[in-house]
N, C-alpha and C. Protein backbone atom coordinates (compact mmCIF):
# COMPACT_ATOMS: atom_id res chain seq x y z
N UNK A 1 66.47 -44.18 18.97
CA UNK A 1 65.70 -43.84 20.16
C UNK A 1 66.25 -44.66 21.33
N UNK A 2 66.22 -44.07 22.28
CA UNK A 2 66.50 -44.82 23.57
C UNK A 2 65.82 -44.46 24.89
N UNK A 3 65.04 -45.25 25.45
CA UNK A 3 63.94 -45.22 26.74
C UNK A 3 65.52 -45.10 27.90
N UNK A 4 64.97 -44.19 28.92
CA UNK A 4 65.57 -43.64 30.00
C UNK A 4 64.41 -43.76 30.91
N UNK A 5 65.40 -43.62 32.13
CA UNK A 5 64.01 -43.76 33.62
C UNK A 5 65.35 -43.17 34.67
N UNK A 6 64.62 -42.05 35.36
CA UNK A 6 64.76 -41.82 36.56
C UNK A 6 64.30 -42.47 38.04
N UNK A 7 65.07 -42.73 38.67
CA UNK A 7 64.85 -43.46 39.86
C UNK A 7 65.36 -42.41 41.63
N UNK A 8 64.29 -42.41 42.11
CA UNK A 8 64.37 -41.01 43.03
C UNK A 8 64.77 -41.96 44.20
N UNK A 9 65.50 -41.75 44.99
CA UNK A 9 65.89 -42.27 46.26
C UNK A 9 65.18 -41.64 47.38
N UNK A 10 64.92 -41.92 48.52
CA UNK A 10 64.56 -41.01 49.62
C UNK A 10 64.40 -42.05 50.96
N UNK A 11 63.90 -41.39 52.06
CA UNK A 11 63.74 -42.10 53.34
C UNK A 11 62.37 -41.72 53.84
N UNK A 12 61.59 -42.77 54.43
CA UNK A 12 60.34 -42.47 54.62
C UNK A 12 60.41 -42.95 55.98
N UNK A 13 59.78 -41.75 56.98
CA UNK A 13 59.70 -42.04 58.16
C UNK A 13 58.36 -41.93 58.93
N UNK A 14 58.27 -42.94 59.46
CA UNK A 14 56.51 -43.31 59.98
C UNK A 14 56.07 -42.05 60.64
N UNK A 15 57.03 -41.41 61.57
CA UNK A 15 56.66 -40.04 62.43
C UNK A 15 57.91 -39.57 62.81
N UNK A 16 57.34 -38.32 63.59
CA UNK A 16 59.11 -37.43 63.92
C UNK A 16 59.68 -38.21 65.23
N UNK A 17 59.57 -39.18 65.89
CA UNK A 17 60.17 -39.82 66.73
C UNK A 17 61.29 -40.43 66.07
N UNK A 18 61.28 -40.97 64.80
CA UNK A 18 61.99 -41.92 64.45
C UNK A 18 63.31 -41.04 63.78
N UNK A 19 63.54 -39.28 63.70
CA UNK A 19 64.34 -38.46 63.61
C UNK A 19 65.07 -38.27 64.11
N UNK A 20 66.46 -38.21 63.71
CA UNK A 20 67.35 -37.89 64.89
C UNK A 20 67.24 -36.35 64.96
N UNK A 21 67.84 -35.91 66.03
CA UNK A 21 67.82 -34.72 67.17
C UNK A 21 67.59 -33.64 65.86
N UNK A 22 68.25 -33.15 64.81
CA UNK A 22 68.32 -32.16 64.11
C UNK A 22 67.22 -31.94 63.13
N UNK A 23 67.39 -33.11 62.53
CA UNK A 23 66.00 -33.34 61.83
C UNK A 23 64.16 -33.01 62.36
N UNK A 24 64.55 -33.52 64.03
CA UNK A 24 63.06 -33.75 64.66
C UNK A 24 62.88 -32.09 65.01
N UNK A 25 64.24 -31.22 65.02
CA UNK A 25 64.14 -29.89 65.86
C UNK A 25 63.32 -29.24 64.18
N UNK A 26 64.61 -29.25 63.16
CA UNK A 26 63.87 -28.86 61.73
C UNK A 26 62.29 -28.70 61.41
N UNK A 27 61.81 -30.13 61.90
CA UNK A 27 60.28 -30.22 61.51
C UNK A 27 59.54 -29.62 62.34
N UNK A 28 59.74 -29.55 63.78
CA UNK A 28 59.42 -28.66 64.78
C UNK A 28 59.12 -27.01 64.80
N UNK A 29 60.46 -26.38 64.17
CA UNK A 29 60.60 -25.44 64.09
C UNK A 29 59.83 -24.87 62.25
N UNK A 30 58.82 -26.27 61.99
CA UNK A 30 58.33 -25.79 60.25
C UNK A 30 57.01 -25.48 60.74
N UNK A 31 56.82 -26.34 61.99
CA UNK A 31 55.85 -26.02 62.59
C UNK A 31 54.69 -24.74 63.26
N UNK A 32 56.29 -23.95 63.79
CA UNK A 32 55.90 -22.94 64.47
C UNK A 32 56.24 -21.91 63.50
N UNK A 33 56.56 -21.62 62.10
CA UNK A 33 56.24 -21.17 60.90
C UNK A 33 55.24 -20.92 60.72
N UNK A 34 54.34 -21.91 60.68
CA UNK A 34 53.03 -22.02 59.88
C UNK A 34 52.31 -20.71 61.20
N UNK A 35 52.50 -20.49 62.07
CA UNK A 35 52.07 -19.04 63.05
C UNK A 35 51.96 -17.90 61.82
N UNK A 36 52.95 -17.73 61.07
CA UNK A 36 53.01 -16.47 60.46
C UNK A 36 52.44 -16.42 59.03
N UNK A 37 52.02 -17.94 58.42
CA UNK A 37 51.48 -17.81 57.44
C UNK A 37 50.29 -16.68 57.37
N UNK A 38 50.20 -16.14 56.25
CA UNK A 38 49.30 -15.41 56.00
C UNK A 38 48.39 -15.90 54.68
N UNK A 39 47.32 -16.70 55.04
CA UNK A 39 46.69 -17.48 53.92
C UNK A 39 45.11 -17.25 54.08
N UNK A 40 44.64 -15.84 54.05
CA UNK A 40 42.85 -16.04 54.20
C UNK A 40 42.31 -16.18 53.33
N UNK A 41 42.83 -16.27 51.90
CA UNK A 41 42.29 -17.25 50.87
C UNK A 41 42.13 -18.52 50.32
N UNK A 42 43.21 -18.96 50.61
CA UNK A 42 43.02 -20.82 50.62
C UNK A 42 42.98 -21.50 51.82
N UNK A 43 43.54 -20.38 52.79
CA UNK A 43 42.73 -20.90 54.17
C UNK A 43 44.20 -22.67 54.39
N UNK A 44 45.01 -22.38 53.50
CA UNK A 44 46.45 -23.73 53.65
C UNK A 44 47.62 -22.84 53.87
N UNK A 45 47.85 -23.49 54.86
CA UNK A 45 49.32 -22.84 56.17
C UNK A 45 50.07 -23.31 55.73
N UNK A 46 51.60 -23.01 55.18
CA UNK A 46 52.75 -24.27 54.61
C UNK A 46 54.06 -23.03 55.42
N UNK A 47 54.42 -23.89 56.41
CA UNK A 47 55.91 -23.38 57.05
C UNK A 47 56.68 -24.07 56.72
N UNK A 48 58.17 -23.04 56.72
CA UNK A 48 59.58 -23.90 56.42
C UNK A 48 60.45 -23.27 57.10
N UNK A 49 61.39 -24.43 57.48
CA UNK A 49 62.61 -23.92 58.40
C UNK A 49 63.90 -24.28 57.66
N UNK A 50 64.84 -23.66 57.33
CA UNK A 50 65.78 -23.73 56.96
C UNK A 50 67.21 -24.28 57.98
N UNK A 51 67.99 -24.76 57.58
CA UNK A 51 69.02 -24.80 58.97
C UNK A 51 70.05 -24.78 57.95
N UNK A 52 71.07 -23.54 58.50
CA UNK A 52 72.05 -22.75 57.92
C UNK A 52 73.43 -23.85 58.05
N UNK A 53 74.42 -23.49 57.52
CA UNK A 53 76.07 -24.33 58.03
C UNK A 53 76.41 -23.74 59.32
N UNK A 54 75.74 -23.03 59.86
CA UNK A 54 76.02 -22.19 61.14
C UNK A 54 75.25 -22.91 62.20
N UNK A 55 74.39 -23.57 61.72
CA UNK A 55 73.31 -24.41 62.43
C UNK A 55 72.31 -23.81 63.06
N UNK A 56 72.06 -22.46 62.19
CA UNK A 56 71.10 -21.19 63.03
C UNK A 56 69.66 -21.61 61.83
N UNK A 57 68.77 -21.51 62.43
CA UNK A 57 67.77 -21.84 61.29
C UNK A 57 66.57 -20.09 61.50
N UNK A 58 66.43 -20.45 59.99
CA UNK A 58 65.51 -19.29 59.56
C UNK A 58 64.09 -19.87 59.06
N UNK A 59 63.23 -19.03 59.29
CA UNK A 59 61.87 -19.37 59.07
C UNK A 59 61.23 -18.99 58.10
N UNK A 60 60.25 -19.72 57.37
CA UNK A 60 59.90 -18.93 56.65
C UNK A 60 58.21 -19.48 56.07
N UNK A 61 57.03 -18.63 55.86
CA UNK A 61 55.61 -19.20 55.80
C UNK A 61 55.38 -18.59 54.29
N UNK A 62 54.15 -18.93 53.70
CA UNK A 62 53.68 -18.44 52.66
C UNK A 62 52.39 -17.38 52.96
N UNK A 63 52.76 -16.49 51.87
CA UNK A 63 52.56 -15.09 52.27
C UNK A 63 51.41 -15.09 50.91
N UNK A 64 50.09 -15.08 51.64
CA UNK A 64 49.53 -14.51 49.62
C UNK A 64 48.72 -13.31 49.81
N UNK A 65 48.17 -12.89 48.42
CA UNK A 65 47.85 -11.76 48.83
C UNK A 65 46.67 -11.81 47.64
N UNK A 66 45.71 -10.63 47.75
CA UNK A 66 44.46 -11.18 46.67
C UNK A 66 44.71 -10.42 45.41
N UNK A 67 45.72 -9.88 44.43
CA UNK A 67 45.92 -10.14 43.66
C UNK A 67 46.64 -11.30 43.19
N UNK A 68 45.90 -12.33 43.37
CA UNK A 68 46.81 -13.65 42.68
C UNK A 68 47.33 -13.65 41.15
N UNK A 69 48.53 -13.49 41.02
CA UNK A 69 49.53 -14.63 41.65
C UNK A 69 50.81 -13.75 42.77
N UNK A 70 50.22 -12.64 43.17
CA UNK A 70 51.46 -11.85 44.13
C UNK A 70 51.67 -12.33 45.25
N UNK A 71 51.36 -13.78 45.87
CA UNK A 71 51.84 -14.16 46.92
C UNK A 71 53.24 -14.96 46.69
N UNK A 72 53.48 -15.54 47.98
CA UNK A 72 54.71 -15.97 47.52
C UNK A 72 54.95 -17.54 48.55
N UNK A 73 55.53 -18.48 47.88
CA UNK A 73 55.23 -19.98 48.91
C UNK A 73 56.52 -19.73 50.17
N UNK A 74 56.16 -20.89 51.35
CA UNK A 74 57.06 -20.58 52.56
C UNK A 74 58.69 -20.70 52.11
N UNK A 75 58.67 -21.59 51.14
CA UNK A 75 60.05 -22.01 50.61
C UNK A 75 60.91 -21.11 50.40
N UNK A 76 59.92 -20.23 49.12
CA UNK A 76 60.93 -19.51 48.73
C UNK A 76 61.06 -17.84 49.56
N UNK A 77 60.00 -18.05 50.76
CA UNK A 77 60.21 -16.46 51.41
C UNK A 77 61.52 -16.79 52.37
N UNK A 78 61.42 -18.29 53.28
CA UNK A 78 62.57 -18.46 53.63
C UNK A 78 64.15 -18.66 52.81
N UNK A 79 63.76 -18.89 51.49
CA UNK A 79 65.40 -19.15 50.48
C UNK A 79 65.60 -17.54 50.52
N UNK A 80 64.92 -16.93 50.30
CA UNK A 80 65.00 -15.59 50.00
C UNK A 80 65.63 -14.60 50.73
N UNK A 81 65.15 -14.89 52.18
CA UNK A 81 65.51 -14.27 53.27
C UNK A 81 67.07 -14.39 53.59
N UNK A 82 67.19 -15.60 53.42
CA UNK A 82 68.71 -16.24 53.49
C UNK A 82 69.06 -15.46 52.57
N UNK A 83 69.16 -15.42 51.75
CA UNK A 83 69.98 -14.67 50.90
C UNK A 83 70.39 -13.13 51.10
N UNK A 84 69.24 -12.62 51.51
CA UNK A 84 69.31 -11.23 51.76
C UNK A 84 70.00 -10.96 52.70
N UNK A 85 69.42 -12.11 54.47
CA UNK A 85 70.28 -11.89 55.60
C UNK A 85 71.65 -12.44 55.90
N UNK A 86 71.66 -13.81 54.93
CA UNK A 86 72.88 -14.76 55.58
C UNK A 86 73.61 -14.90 53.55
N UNK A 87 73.89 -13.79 53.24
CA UNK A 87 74.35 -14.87 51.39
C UNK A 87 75.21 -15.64 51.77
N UNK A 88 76.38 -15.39 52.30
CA UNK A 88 77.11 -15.89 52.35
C UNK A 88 77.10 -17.71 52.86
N UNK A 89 75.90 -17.91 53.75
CA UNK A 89 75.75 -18.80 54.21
C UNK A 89 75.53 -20.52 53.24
N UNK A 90 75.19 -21.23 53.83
CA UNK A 90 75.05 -22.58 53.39
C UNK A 90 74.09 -22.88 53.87
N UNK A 91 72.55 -23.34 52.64
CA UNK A 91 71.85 -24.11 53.24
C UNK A 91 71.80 -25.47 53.25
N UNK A 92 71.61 -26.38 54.57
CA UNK A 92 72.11 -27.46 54.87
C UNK A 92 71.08 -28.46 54.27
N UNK A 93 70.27 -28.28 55.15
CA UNK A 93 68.78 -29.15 55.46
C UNK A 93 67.63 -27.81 55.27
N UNK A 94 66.41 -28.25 54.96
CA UNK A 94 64.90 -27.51 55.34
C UNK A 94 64.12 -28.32 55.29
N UNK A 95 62.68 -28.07 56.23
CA UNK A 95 61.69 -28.85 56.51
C UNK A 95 60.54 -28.01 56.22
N UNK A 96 59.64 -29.22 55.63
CA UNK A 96 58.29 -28.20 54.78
C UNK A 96 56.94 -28.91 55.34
N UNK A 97 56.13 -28.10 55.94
CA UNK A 97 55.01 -28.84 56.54
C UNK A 97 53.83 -27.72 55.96
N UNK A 98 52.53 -28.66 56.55
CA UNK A 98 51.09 -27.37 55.74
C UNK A 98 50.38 -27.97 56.87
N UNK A 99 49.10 -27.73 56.96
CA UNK A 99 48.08 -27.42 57.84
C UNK A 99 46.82 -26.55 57.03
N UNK A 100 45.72 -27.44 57.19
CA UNK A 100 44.65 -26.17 56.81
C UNK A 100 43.31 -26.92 57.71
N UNK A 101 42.19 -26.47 58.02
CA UNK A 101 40.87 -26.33 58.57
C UNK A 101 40.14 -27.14 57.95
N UNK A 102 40.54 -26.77 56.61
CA UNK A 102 38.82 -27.43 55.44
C UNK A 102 39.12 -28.97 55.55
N UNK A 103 40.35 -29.56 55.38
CA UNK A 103 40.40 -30.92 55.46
C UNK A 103 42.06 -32.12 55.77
N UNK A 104 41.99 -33.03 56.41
CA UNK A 104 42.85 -33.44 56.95
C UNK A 104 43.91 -33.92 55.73
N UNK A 105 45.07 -33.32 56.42
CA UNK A 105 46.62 -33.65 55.48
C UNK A 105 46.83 -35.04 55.53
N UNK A 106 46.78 -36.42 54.93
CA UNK A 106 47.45 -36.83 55.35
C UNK A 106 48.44 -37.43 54.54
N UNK A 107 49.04 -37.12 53.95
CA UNK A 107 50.48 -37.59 53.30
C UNK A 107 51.05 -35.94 53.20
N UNK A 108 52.41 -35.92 53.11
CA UNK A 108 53.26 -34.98 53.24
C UNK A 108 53.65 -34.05 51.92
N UNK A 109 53.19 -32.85 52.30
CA UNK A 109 53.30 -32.07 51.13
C UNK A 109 54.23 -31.24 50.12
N UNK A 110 54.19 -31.87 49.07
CA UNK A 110 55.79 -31.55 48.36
C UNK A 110 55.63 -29.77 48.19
N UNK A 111 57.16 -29.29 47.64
CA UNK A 111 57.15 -28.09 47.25
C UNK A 111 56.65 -28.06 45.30
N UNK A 112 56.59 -26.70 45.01
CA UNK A 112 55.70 -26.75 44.15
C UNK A 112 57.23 -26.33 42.83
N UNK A 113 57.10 -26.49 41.96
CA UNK A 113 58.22 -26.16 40.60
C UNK A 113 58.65 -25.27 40.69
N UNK A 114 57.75 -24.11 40.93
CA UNK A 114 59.02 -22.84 41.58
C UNK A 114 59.81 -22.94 42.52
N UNK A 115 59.19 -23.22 43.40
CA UNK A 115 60.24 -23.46 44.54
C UNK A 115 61.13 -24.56 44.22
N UNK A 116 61.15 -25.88 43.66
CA UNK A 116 62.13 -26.85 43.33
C UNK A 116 63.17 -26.03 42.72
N UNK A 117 63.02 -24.86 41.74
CA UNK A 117 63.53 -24.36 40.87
C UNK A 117 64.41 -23.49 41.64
N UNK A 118 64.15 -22.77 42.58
CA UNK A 118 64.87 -21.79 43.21
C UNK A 118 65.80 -22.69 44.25
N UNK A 119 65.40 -23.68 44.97
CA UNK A 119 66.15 -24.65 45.22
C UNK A 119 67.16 -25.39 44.90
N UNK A 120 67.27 -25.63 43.58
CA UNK A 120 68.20 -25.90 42.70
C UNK A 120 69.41 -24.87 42.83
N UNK A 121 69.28 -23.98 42.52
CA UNK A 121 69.90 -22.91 42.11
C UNK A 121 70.66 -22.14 43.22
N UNK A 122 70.00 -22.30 44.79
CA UNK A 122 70.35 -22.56 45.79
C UNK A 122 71.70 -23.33 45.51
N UNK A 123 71.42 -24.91 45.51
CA UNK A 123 72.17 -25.96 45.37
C UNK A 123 73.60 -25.79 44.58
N UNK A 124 72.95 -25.13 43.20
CA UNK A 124 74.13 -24.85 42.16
C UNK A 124 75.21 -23.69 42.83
N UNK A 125 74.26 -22.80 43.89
CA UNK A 125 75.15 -21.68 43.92
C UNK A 125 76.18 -21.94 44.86
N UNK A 126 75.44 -22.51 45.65
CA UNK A 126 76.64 -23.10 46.94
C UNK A 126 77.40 -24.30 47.06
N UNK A 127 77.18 -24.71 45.80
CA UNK A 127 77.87 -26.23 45.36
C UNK A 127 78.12 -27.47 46.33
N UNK A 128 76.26 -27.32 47.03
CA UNK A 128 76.56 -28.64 48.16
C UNK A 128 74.70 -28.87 47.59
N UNK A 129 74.34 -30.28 47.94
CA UNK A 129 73.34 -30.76 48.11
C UNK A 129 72.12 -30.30 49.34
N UNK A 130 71.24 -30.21 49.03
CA UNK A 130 70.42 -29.69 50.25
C UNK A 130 68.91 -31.07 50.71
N UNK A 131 69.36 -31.46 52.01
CA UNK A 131 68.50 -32.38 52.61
C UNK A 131 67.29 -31.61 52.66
N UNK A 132 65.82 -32.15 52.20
CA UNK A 132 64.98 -31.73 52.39
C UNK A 132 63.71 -33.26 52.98
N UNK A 133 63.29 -32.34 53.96
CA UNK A 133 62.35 -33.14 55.04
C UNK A 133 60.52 -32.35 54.61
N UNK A 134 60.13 -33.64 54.21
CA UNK A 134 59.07 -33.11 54.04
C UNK A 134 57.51 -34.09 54.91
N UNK A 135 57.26 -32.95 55.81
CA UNK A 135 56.24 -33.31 57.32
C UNK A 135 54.77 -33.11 56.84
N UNK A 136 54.37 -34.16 57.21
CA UNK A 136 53.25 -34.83 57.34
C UNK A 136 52.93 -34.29 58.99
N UNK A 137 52.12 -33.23 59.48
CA UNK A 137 51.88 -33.18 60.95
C UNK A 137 51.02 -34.66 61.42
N UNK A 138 51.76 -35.07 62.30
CA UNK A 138 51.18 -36.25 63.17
C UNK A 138 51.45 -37.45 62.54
N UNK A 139 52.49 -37.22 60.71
CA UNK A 139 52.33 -38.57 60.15
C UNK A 139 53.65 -38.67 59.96
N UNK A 140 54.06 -39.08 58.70
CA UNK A 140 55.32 -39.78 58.29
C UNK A 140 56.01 -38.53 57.52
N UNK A 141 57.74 -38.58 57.67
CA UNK A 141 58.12 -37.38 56.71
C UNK A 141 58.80 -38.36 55.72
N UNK A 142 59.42 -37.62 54.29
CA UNK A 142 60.12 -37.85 53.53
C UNK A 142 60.78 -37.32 53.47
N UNK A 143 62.45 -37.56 53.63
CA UNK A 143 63.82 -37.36 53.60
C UNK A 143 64.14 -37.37 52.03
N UNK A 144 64.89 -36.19 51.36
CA UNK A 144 65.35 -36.19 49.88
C UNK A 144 66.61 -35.65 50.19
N UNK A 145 67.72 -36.32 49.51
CA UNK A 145 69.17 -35.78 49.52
C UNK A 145 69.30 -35.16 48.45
N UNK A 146 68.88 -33.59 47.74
CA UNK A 146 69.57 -32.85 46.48
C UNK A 146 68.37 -32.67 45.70
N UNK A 147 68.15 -31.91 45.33
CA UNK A 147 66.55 -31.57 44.34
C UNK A 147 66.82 -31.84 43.18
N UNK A 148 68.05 -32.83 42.82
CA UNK A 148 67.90 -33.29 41.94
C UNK A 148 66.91 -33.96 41.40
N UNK A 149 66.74 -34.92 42.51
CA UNK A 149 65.89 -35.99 42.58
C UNK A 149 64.51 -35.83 42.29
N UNK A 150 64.42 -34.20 42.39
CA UNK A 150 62.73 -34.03 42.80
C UNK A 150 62.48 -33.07 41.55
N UNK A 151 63.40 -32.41 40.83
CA UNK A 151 63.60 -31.94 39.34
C UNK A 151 64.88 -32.11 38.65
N UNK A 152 64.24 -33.54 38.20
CA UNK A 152 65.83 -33.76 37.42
C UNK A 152 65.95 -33.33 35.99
N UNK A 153 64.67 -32.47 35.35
CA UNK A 153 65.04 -31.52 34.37
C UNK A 153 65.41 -29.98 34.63
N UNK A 154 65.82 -29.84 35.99
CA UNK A 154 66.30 -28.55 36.32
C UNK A 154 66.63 -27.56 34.82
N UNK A 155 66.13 -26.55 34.90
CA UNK A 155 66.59 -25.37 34.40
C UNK A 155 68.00 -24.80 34.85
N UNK A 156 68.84 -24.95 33.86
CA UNK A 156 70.29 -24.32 33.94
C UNK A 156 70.86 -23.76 32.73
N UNK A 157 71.08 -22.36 32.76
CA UNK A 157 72.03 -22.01 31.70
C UNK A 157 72.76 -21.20 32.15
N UNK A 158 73.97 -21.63 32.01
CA UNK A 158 75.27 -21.09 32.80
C UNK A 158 75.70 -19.85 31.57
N UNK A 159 75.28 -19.69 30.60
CA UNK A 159 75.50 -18.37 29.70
C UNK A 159 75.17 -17.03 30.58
N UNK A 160 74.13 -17.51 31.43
CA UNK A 160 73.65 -15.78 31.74
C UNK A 160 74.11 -15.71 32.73
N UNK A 161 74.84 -16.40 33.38
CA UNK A 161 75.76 -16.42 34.28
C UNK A 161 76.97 -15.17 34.04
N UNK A 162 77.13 -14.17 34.73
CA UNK A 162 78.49 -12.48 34.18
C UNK A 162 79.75 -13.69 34.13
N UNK A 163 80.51 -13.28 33.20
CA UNK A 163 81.38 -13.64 33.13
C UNK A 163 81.74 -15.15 32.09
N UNK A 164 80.68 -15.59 31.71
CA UNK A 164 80.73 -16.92 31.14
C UNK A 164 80.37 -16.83 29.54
């Protein structure tokens, strides 16, 4: 037997002042996402902005709908979109923020296993790491370099992969 430990790296920033220019626009633009959420059942707004290798960013909110589980989180409507509009592209960085009425956010809200999962796979497909900023409105974000960090039992089997 042998005990193992994962150790997650990241950057914790008191507020979006302390961002440089790209980062502070990212969280900004997760912001004005959360406009299009469509959430009248949990009544929780979660926008995400993506920023491409082109440096064009895409938006994207969580969409649900009342047969649950047919909605879908902001993460993966924006990974998705990319794919459909930009495949070819590279995602660089994305920023993930929430908002809701019933009660105050205050620590910064992670993405949920599906979405880590589709993220990954993101990662694997385009064979670069993806910065993810995760906003606290009015508070502190957390900076992650690679979703490794954030599922380091990623799901991978390169069998069902054509050709392998």
């Amino acid at each position: 037997m042998k005990e193992l430990n994962f150790n997650i790296n990241y950057i914790r920033f008191d507020n979006v002042g302390e961002l440089n220019a790209q980062d502070r626009e990212l969280c900004e633009q997760s912001v004005k996402a959360l406009d299009s959420s469509y959430s009248p059942y949990s009544k929780f707004k979660v926008g995400t902005a993506i920023r491409l290798d082109s440096d064009q960013i895409i938006l994207g909110s969580n969409q649900e709908n009342v047969a649950y589980p047919s909605g879908l989180c902001a993460e993966r409507v924006a990974l998705f979109s990319v794919g459909v509009s930009h495949p070819n592209a590279k995602v660089t960085s994305m920023a993930i923020t929430a908002k809701t009425e019933l009660f105050e956010i205050t620590k910064p809200v992670t993405s949920c296993g599906g979405c880590l999962q589709v993220m990954a796979e993101v990662e694997q497909r385009q064979g670069s790491e993806i910065e993810v900023l995760f906003y606290c409105l009015g508070g502190e974000i957390l900076k992650v370099k690679g979703i490794q960090s954030l599922l380091p039992f990623v799901f991978v089997e390169d069998r069902l992969v054509e050709g392998s």
